[in-house]
N, C-alpha and C. Protein backbone atom coordinates (compact mmCIF):
# COMPACT_ATOMS: atom_id res chain seq x y z
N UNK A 1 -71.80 43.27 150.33
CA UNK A 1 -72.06 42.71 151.63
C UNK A 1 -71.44 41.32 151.72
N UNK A 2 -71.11 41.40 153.07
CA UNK A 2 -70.15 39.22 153.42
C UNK A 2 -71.12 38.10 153.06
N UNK A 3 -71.02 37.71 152.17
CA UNK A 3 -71.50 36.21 151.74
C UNK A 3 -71.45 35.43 153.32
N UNK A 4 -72.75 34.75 153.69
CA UNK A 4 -72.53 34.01 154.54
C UNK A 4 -71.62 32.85 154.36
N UNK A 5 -71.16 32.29 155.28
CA UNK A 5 -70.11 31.29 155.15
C UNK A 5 -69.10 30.56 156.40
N UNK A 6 -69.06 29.91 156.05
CA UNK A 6 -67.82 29.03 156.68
C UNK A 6 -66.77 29.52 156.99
N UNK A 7 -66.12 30.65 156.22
CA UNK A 7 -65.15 30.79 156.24
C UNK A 7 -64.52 31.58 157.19
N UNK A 8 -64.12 30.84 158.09
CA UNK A 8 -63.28 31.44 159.50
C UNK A 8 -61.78 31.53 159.24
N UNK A 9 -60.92 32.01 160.14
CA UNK A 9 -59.36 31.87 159.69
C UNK A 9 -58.99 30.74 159.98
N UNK A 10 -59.63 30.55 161.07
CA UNK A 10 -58.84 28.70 161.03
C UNK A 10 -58.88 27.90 159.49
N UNK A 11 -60.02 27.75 159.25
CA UNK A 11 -60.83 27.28 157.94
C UNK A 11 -59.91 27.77 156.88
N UNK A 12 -59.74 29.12 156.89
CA UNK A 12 -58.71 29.58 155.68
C UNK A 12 -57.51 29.20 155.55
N UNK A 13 -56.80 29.65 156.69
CA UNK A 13 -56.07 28.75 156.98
C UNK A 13 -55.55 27.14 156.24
N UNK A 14 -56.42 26.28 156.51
CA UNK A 14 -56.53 24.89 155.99
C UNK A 14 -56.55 25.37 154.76
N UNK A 15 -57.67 25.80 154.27
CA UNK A 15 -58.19 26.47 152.68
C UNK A 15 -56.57 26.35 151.92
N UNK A 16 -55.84 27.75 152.55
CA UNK A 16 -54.83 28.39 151.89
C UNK A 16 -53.74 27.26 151.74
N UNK A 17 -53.89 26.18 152.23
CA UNK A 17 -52.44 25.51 152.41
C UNK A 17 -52.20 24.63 150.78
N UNK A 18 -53.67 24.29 150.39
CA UNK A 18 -53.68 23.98 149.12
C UNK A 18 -53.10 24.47 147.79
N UNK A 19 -52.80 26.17 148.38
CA UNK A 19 -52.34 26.78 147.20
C UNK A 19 -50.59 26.46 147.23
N UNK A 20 -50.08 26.32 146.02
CA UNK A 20 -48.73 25.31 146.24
C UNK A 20 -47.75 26.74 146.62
N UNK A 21 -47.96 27.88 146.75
CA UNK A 21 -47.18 29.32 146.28
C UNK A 21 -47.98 29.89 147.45
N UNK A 22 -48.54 29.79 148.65
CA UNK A 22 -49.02 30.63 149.45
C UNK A 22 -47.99 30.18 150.38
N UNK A 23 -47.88 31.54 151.13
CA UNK A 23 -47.03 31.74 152.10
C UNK A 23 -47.17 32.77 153.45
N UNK A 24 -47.80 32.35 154.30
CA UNK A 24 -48.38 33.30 155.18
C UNK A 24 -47.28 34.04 156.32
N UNK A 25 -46.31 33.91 156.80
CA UNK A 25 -45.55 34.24 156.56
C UNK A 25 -45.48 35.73 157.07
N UNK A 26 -45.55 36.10 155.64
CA UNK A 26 -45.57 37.54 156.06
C UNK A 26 -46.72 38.55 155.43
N UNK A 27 -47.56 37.19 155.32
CA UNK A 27 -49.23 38.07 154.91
C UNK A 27 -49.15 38.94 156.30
N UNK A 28 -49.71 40.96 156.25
CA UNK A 28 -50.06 41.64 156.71
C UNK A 28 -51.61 40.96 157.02
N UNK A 29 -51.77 41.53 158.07
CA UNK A 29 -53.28 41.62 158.67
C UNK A 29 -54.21 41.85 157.78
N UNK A 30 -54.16 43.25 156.78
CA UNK A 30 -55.10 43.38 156.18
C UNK A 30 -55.06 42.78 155.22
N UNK A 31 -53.81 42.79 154.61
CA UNK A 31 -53.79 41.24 152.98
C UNK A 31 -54.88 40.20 153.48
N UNK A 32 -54.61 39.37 154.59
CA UNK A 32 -55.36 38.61 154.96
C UNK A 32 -56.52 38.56 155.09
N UNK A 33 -57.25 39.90 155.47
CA UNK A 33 -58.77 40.48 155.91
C UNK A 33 -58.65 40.74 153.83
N UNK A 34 -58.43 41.45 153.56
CA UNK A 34 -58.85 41.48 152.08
C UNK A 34 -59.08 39.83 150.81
N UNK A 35 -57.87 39.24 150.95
CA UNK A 35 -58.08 37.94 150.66
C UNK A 35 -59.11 37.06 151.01
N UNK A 36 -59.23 36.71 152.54
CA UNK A 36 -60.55 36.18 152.98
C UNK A 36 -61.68 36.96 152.14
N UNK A 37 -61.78 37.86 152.43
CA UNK A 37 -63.78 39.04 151.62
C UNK A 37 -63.71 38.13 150.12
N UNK A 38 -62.20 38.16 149.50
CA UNK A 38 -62.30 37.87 148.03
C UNK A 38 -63.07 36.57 148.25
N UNK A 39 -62.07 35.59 149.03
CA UNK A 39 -62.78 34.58 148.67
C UNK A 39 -63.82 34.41 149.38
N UNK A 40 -64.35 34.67 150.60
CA UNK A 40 -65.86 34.18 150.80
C UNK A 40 -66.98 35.00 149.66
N UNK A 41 -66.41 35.69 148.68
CA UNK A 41 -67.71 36.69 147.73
C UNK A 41 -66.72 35.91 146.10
N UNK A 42 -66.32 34.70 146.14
CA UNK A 42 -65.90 34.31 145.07
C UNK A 42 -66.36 34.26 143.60
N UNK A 43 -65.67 34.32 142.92
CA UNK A 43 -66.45 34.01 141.49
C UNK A 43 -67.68 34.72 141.47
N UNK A 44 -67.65 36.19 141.82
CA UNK A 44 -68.16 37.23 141.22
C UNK A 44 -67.15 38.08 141.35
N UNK A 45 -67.83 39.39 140.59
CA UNK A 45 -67.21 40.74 140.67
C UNK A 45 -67.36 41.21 142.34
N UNK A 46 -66.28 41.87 142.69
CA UNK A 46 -66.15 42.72 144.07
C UNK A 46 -66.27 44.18 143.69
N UNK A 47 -67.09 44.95 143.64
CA UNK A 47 -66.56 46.43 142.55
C UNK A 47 -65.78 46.77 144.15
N UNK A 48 -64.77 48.09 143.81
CA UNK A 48 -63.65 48.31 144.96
C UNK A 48 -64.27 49.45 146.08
N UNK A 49 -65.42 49.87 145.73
CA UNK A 49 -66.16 50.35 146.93
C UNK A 49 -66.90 49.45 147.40
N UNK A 50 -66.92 48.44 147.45
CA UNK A 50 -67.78 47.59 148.12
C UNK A 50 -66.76 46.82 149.55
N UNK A 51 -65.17 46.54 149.09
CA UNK A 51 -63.80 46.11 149.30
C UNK A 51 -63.55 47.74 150.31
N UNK A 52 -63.79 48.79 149.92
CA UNK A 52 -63.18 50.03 150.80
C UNK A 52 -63.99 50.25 152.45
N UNK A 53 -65.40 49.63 151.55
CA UNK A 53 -66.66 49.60 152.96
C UNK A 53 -66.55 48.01 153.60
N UNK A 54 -65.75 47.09 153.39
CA UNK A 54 -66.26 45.98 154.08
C UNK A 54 -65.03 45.51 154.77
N UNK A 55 -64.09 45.79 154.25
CA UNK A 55 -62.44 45.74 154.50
C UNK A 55 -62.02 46.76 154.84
N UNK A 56 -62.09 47.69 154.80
CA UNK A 56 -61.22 48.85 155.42
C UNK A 56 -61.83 49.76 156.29
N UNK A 57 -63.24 49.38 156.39
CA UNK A 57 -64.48 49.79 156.98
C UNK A 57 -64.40 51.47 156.92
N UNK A 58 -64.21 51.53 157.97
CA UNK A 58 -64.15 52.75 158.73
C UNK A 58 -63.21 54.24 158.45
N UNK A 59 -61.63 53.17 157.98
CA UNK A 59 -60.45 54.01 157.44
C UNK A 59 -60.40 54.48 156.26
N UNK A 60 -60.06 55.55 155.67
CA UNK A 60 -59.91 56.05 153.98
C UNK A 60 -58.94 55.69 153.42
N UNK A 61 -58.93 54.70 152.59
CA UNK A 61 -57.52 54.30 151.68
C UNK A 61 -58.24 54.24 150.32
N UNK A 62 -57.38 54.99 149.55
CA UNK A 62 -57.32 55.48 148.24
C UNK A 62 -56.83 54.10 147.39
N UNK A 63 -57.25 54.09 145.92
CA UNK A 63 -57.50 52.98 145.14
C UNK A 63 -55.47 52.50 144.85
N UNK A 64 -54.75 52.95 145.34
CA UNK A 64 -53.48 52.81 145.22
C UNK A 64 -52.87 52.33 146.32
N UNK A 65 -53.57 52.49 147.59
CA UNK A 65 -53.90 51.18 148.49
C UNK A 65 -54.00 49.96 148.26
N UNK A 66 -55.25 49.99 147.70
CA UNK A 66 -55.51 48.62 146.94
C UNK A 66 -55.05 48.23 146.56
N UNK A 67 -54.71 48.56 145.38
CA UNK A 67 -53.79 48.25 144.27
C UNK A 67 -52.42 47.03 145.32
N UNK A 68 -51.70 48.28 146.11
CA UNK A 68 -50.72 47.16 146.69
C UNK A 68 -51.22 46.24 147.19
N UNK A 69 -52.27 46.30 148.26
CA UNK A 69 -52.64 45.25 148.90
C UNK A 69 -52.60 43.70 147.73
N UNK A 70 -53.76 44.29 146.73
CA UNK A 70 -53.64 43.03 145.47
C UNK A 70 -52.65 42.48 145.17
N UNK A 71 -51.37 43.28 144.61
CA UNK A 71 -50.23 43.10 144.25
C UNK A 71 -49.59 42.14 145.45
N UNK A 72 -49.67 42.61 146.41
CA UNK A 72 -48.77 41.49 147.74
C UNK A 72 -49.54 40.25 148.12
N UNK A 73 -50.49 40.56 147.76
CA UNK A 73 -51.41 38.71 147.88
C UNK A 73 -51.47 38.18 146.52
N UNK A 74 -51.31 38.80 145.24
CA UNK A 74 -50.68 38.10 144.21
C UNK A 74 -49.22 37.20 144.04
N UNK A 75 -48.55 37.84 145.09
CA UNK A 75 -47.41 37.89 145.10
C UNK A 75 -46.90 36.15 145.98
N UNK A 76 -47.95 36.04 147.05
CA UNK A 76 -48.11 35.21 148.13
C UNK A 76 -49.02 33.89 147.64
N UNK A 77 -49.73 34.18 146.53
CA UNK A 77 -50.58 33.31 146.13
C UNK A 77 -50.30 32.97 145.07
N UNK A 78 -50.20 33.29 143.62
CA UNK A 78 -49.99 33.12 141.98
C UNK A 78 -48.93 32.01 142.15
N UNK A 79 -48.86 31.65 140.96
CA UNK A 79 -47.83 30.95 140.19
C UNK A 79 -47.26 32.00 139.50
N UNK A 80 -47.61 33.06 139.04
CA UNK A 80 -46.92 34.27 138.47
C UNK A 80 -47.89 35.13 138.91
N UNK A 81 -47.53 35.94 139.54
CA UNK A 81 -48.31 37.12 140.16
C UNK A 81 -48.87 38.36 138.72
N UNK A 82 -48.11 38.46 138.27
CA UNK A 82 -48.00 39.42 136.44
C UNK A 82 -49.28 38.42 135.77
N UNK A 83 -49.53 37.25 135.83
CA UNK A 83 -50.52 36.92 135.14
C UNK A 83 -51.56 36.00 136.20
N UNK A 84 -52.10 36.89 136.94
CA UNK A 84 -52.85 35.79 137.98
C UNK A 84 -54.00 34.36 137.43
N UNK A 85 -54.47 33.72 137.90
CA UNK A 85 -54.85 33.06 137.60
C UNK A 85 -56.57 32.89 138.87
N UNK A 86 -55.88 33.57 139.90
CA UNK A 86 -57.26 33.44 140.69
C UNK A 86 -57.43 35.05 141.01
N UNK A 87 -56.92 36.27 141.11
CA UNK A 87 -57.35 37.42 141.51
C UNK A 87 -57.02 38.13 140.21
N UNK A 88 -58.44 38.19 139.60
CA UNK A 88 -58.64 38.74 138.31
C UNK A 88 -59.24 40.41 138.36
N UNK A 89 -58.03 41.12 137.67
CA UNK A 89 -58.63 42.77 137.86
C UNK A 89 -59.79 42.88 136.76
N UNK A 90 -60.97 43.66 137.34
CA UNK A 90 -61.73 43.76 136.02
C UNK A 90 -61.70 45.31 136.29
N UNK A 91 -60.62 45.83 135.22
CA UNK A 91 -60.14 47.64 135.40
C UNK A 91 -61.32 48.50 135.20
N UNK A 92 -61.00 49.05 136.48
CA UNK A 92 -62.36 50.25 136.31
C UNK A 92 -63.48 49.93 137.29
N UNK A 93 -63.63 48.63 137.53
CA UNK A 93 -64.58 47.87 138.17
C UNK A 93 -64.21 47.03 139.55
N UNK A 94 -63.23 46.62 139.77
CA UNK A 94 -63.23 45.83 141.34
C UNK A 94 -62.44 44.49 140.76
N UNK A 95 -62.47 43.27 141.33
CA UNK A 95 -61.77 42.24 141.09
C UNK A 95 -62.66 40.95 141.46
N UNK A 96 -62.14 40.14 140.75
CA UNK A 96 -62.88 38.40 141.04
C UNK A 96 -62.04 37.55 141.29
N UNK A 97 -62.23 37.11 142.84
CA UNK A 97 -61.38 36.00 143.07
C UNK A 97 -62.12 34.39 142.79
N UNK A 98 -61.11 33.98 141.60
CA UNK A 98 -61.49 32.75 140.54
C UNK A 98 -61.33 31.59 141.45
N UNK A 99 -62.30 30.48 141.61
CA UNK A 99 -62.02 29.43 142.58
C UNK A 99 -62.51 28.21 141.89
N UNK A 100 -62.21 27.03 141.54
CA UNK A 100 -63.26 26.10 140.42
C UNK A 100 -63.19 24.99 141.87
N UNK A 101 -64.59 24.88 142.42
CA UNK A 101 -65.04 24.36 143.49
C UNK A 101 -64.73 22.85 143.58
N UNK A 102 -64.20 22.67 144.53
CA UNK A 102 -63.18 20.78 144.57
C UNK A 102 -64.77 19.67 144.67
């Protein structure tokens, strides 16, 4: 379930500009709707049915969906996408987006 929060797109927005490698650009809609869930439910586990019901709500996308979605906001965000540093897979289980609070 959405962590209450602050976090609006404007807000993210601002948020995201901090990251020195983000590039919005050509973040898709849903990269964006998936990224935001990560981070307003930060620094825990997301298991990926929780991500299929809160993000994709309604539509059926299969775990190879995901998968890209991750991969293209790794891609937009990392310093090396191959070894992330804030969207951590925990295989088998869902993902944790890593944040050490300013």
């Amino acid at each position: 379930m959405m962590a209450p929060s602050i976090w609006t797109e404007d807000f993210f927005d601002d948020f995201m500009r901090d990251f020195p490698f983000y590039d919005d650009r050509d973040m898709k809609r849903m990269e964006k709707k998936l990224l935001l869930y990560l981070i307003q439910n930060r620094n825990r586990l997301v298991k990926k049915e929780e991500l299929f019901k809160e993000v994709w709500q309604e539509s059926y996308v299969g775990e190879g969906t995901l998968n890209v979605h991750i991969r293209k906001i790794r891609e937009k965000i990392e310093n090396n996408p191959s070894k992330p540093e804030h969207i951590i897979t925990e295989y088998g289980k869902g993902y944790i987006f890593l944040l050490k609070e300013r």
